[in-house]
PDB file of N, CA and C in Angstrom:
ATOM      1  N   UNK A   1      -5.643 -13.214  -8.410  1.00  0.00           N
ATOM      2  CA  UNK A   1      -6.608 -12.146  -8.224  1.00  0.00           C
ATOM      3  C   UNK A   1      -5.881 -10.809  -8.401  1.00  0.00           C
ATOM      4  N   UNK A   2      -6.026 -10.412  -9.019  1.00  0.00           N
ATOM      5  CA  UNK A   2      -5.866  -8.857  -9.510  1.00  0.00           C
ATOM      6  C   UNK A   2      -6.068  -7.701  -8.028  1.00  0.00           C
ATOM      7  N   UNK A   3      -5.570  -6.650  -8.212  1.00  0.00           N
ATOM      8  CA  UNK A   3      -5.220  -5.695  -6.727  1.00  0.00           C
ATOM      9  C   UNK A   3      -6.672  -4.796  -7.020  1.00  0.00           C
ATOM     10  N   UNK A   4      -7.181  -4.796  -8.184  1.00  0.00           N
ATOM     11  CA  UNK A   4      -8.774  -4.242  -7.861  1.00  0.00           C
ATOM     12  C   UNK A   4      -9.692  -5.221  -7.739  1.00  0.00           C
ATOM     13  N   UNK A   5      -9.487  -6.091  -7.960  1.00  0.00           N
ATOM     14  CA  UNK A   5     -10.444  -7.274  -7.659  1.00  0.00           C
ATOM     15  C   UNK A   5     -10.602  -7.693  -5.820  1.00  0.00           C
ATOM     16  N   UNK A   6      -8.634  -7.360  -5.494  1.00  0.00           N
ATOM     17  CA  UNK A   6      -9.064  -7.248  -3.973  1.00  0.00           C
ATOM     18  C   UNK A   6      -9.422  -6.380  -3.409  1.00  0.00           C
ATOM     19  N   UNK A   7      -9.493  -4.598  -4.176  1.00  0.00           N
ATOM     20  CA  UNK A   7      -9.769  -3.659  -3.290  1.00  0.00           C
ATOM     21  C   UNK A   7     -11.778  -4.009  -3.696  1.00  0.00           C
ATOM     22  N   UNK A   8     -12.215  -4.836  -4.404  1.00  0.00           N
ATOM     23  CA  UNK A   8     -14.107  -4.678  -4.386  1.00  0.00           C
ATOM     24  C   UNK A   8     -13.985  -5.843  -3.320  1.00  0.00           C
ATOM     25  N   UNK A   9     -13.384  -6.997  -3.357  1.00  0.00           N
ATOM     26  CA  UNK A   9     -13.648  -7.869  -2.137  1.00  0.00           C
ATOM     27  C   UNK A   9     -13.351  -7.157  -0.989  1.00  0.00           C
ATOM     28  N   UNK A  10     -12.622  -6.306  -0.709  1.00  0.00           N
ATOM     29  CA  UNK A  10     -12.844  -5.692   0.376  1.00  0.00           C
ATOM     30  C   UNK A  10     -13.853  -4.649   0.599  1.00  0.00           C
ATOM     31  N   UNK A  11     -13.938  -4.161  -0.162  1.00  0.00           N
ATOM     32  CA  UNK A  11     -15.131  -2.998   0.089  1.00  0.00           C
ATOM     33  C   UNK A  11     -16.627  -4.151   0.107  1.00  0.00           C
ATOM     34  N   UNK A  12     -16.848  -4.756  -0.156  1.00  0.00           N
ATOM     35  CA  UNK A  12     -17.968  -5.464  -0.096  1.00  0.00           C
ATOM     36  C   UNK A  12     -17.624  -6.628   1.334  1.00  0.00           C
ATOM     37  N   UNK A  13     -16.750  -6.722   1.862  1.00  0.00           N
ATOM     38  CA  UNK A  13     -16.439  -7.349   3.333  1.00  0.00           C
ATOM     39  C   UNK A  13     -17.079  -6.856   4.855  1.00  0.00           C
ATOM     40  N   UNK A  14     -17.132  -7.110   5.640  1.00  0.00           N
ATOM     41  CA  UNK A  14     -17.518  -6.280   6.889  1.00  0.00           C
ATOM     42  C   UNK A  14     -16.456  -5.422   6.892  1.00  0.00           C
ATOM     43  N   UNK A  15     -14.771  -5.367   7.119  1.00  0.00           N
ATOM     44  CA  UNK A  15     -14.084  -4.826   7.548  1.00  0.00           C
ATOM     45  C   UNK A  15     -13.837  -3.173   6.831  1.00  0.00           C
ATOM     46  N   UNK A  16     -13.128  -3.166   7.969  1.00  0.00           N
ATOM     47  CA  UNK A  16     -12.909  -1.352   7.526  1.00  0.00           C
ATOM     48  C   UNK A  16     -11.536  -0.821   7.408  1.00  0.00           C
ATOM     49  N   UNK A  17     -10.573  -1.791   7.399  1.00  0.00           N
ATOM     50  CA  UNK A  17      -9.455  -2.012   7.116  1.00  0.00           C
ATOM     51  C   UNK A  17      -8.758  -3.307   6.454  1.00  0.00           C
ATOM     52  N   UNK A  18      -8.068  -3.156   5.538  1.00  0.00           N
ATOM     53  CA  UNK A  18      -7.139  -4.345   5.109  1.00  0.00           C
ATOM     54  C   UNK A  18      -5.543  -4.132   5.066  1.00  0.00           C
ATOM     55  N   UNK A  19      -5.053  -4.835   4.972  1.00  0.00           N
ATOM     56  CA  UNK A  19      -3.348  -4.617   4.333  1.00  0.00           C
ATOM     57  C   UNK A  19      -3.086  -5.951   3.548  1.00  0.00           C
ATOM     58  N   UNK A  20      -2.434  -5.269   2.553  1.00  0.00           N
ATOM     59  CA  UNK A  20      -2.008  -6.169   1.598  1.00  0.00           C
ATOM     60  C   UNK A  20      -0.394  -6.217   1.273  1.00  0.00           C
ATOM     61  N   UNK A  21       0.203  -7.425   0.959  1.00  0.00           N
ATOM     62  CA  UNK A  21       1.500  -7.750   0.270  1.00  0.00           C
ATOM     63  C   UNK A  21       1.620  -7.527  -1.126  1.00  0.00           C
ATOM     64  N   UNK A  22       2.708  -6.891  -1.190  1.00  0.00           N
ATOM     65  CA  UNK A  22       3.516  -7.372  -2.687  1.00  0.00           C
ATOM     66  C   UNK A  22       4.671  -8.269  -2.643  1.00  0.00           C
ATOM     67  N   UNK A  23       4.914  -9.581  -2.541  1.00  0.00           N
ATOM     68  CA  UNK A  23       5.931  -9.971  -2.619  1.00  0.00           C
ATOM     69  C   UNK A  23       7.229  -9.761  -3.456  1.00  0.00           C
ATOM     70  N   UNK A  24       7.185  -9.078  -4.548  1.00  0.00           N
ATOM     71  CA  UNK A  24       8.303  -8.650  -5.671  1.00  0.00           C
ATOM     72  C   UNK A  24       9.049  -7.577  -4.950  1.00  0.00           C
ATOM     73  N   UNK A  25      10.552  -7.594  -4.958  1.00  0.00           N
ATOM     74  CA  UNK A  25      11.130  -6.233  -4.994  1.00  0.00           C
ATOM     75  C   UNK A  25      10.684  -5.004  -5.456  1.00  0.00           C
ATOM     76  N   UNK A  26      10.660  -4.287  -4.692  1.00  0.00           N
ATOM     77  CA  UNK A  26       9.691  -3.198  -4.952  1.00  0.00           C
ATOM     78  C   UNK A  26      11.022  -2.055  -5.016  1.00  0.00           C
ATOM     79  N   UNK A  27      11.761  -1.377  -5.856  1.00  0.00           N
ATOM     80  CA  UNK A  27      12.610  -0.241  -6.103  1.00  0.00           C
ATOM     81  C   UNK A  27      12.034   1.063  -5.085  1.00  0.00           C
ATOM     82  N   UNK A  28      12.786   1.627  -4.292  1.00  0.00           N
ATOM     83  CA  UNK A  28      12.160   2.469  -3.401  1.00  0.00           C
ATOM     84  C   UNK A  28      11.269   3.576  -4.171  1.00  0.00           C
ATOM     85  N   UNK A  29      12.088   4.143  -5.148  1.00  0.00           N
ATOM     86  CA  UNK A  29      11.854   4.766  -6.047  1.00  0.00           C
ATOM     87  C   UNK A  29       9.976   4.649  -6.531  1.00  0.00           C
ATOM     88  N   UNK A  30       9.822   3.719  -6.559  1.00  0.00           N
ATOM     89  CA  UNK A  30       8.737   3.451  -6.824  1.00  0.00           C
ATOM     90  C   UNK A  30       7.004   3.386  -5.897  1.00  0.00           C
ATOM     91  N   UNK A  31       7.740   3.541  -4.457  1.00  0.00           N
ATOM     92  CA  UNK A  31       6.912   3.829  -3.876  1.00  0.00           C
ATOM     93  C   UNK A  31       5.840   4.631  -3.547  1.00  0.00           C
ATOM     94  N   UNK A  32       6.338   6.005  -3.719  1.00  0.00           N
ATOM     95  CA  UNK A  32       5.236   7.105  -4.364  1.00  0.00           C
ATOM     96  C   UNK A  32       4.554   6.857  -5.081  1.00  0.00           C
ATOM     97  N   UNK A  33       5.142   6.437  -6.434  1.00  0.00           N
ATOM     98  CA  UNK A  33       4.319   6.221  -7.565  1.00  0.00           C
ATOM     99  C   UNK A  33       3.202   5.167  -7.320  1.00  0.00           C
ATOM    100  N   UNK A  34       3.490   4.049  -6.795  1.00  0.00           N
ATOM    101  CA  UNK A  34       2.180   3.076  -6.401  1.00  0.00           C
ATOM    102  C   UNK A  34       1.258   3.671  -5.335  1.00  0.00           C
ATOM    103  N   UNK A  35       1.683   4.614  -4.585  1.00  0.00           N
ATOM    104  CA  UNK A  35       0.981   4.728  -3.436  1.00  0.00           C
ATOM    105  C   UNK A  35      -0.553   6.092  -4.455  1.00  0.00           C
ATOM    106  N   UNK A  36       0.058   6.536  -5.181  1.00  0.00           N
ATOM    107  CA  UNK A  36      -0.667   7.188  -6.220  1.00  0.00           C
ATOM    108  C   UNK A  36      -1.522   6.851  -7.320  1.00  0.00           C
ATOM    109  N   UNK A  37      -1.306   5.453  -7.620  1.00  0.00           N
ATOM    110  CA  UNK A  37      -1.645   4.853  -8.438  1.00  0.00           C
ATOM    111  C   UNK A  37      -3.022   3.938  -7.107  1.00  0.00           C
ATOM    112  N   UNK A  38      -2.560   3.806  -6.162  1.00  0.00           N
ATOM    113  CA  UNK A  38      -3.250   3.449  -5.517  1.00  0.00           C
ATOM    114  C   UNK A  38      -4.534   4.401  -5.210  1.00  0.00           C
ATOM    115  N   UNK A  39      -4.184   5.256  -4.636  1.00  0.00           N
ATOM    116  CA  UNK A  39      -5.315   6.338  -4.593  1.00  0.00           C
ATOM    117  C   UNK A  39      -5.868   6.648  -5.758  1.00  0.00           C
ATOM    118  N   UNK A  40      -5.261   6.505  -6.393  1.00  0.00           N
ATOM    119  CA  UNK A  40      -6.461   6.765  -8.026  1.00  0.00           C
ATOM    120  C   UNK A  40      -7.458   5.847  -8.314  1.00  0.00           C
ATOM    121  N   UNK A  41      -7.030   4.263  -7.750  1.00  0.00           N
ATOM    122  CA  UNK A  41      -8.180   2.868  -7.795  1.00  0.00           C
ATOM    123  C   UNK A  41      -9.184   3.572  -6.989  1.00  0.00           C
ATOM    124  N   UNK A  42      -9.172   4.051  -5.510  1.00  0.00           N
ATOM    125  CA  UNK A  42      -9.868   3.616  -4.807  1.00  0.00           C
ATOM    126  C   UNK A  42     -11.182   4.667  -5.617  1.00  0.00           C
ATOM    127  N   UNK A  43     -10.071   5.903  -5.468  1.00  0.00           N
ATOM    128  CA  UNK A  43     -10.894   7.277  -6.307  1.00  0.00           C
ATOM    129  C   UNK A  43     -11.979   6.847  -7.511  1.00  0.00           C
ATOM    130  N   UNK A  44     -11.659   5.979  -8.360  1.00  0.00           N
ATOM    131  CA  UNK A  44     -12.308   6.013  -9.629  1.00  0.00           C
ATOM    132  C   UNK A  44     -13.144   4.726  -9.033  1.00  0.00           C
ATOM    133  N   UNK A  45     -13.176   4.004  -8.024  1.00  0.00           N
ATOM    134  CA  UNK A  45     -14.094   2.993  -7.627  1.00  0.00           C
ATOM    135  C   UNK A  45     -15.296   3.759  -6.477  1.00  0.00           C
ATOM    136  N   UNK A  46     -14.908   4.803  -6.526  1.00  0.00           N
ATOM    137  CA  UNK A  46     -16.092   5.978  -5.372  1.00  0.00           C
ATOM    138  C   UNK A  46     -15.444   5.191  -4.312  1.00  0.00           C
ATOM    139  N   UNK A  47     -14.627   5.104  -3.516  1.00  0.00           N
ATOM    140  CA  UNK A  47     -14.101   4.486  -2.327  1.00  0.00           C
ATOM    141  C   UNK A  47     -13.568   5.447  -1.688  1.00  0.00           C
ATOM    142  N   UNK A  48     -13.925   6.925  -1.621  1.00  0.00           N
ATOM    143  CA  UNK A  48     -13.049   8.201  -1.471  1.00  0.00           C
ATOM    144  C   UNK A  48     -13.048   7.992   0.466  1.00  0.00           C
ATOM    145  N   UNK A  49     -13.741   7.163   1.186  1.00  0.00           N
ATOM    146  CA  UNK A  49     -13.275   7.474   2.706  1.00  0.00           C
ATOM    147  C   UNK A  49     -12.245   6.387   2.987  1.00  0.00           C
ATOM    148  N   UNK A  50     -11.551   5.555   2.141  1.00  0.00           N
ATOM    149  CA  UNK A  50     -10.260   5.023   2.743  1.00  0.00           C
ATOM    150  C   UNK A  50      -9.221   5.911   1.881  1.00  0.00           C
ATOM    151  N   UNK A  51      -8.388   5.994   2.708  1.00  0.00           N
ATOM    152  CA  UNK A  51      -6.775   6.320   2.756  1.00  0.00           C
ATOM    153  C   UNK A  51      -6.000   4.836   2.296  1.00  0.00           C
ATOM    154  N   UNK A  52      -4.894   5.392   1.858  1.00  0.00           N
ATOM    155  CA  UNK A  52      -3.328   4.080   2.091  1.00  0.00           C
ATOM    156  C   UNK A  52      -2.281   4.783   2.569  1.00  0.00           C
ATOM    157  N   UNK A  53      -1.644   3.946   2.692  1.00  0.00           N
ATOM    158  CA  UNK A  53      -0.046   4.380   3.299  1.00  0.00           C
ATOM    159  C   UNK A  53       0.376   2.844   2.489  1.00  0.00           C
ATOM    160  N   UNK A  54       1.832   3.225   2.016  1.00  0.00           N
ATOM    161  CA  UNK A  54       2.299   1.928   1.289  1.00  0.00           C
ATOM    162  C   UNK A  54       3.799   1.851   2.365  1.00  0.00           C
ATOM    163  N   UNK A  55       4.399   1.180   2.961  1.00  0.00           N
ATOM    164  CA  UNK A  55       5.556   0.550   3.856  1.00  0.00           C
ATOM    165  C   UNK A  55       6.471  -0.414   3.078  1.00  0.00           C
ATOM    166  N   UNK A  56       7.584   0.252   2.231  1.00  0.00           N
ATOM    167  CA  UNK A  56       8.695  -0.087   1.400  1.00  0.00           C
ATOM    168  C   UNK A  56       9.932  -0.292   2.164  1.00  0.00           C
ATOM    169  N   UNK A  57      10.150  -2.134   2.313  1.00  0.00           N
ATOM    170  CA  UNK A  57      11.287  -2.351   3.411  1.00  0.00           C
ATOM    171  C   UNK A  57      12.666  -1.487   2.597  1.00  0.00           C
ATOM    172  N   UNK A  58      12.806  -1.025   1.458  1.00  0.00           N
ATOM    173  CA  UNK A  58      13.498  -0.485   0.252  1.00  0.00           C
ATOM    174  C   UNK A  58      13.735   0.719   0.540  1.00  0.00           C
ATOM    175  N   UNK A  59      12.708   1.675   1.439  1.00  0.00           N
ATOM    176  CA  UNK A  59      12.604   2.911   1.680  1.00  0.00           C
ATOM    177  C   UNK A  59      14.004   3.137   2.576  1.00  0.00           C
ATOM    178  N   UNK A  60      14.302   4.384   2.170  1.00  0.00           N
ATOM    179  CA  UNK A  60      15.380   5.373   2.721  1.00  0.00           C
ATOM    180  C   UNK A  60      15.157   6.355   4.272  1.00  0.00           C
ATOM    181  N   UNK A  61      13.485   6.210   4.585  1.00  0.00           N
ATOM    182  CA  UNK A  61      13.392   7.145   5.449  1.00  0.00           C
ATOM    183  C   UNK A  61      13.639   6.848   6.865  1.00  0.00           C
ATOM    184  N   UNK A  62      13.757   7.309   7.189  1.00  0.00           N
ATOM    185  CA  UNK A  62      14.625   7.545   9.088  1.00  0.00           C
ATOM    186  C   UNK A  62      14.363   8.722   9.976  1.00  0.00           C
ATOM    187  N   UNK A  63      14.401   8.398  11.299  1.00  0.00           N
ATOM    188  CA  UNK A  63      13.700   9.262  12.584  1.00  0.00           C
ATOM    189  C   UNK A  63      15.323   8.973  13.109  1.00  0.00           C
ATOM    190  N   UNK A  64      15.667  10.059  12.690  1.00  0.00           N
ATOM    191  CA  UNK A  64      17.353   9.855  14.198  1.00  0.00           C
ATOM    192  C   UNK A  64      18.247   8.631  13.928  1.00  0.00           C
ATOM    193  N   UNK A  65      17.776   8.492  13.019  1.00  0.00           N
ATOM    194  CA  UNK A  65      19.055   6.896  12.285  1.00  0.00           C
ATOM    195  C   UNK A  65      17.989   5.726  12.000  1.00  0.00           C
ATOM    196  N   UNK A  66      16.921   5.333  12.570  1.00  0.00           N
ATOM    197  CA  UNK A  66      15.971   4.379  12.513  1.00  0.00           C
ATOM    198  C   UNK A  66      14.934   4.493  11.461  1.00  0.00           C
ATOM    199  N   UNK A  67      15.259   3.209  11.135  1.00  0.00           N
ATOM    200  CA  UNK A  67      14.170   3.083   9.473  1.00  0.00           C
ATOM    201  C   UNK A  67      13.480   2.072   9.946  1.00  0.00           C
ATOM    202  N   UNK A  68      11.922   2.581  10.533  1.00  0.00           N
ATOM    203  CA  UNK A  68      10.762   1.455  10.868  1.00  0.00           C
ATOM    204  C   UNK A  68      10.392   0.597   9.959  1.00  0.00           C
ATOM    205  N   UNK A  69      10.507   0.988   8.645  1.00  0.00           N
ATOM    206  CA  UNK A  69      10.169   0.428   7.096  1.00  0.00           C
ATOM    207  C   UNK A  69      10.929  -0.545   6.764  1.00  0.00           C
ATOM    208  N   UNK A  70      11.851  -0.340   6.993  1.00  0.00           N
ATOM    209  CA  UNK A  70      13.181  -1.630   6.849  1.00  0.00           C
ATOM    210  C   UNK A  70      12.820  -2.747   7.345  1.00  0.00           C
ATOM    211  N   UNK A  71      11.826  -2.639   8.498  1.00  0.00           N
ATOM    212  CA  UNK A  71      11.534  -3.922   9.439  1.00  0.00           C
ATOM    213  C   UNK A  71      10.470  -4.691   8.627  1.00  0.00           C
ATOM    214  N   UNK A  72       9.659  -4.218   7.814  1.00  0.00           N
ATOM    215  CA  UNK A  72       8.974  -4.581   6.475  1.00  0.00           C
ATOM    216  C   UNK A  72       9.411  -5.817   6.321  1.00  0.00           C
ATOM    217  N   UNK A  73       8.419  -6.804   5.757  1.00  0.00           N
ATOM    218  CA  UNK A  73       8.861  -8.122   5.684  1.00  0.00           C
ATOM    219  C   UNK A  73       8.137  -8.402   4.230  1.00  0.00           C
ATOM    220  N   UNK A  74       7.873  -7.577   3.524  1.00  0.00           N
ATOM    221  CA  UNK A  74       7.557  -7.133   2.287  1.00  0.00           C
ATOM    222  C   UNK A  74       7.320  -6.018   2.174  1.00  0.00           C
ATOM    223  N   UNK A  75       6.565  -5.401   0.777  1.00  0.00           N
ATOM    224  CA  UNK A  75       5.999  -4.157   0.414  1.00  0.00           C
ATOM    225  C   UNK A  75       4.535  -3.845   0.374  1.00  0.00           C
ATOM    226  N   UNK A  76       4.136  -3.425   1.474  1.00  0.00           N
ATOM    227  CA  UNK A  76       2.744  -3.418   2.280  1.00  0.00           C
ATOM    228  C   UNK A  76       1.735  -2.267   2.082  1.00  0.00           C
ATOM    229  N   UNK A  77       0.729  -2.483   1.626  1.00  0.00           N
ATOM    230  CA  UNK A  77      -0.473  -1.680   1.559  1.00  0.00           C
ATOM    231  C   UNK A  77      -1.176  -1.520   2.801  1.00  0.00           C
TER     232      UNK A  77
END
């Protein structure tokens, strides 16, 4: 199943939230870019009242030494 095929099964679901996996190595680098590419699906599907946040165990970012993202057990929508 294709990642717009799951964002219409979800919009046509009861729920009002989902999260999804990518199992592939995901280059940190690349995280922006999907999280953009993401918002452009939902955009061009009229889905404009959900948000994403994408959680890259790959990611560099840190609060005082601690990388919550790291704890990622994949690359999460």
């Amino acid at each position: 199943m294709s990642f717009c095929q799951l964002i219409d099964e979800f919009h046509l679901s009861e729920y009002e939230s989902a999260l999804f996996f990518i199992k592939d190595d995901v280059p940190a680098e690349q995280t922006e870019k999907f999280q953009i590419f993401v918002n452009r699906v939902l955009k061009k599907k009229g889905l404009k009242q959900y948000k994403n946040i994408c959680f890259n165990p790959n990611d560099k970012v840190s609060v005082d030494g601690y990388n919550p993202r790291s704890k990622a057990p994949f690359f999460m929508i």
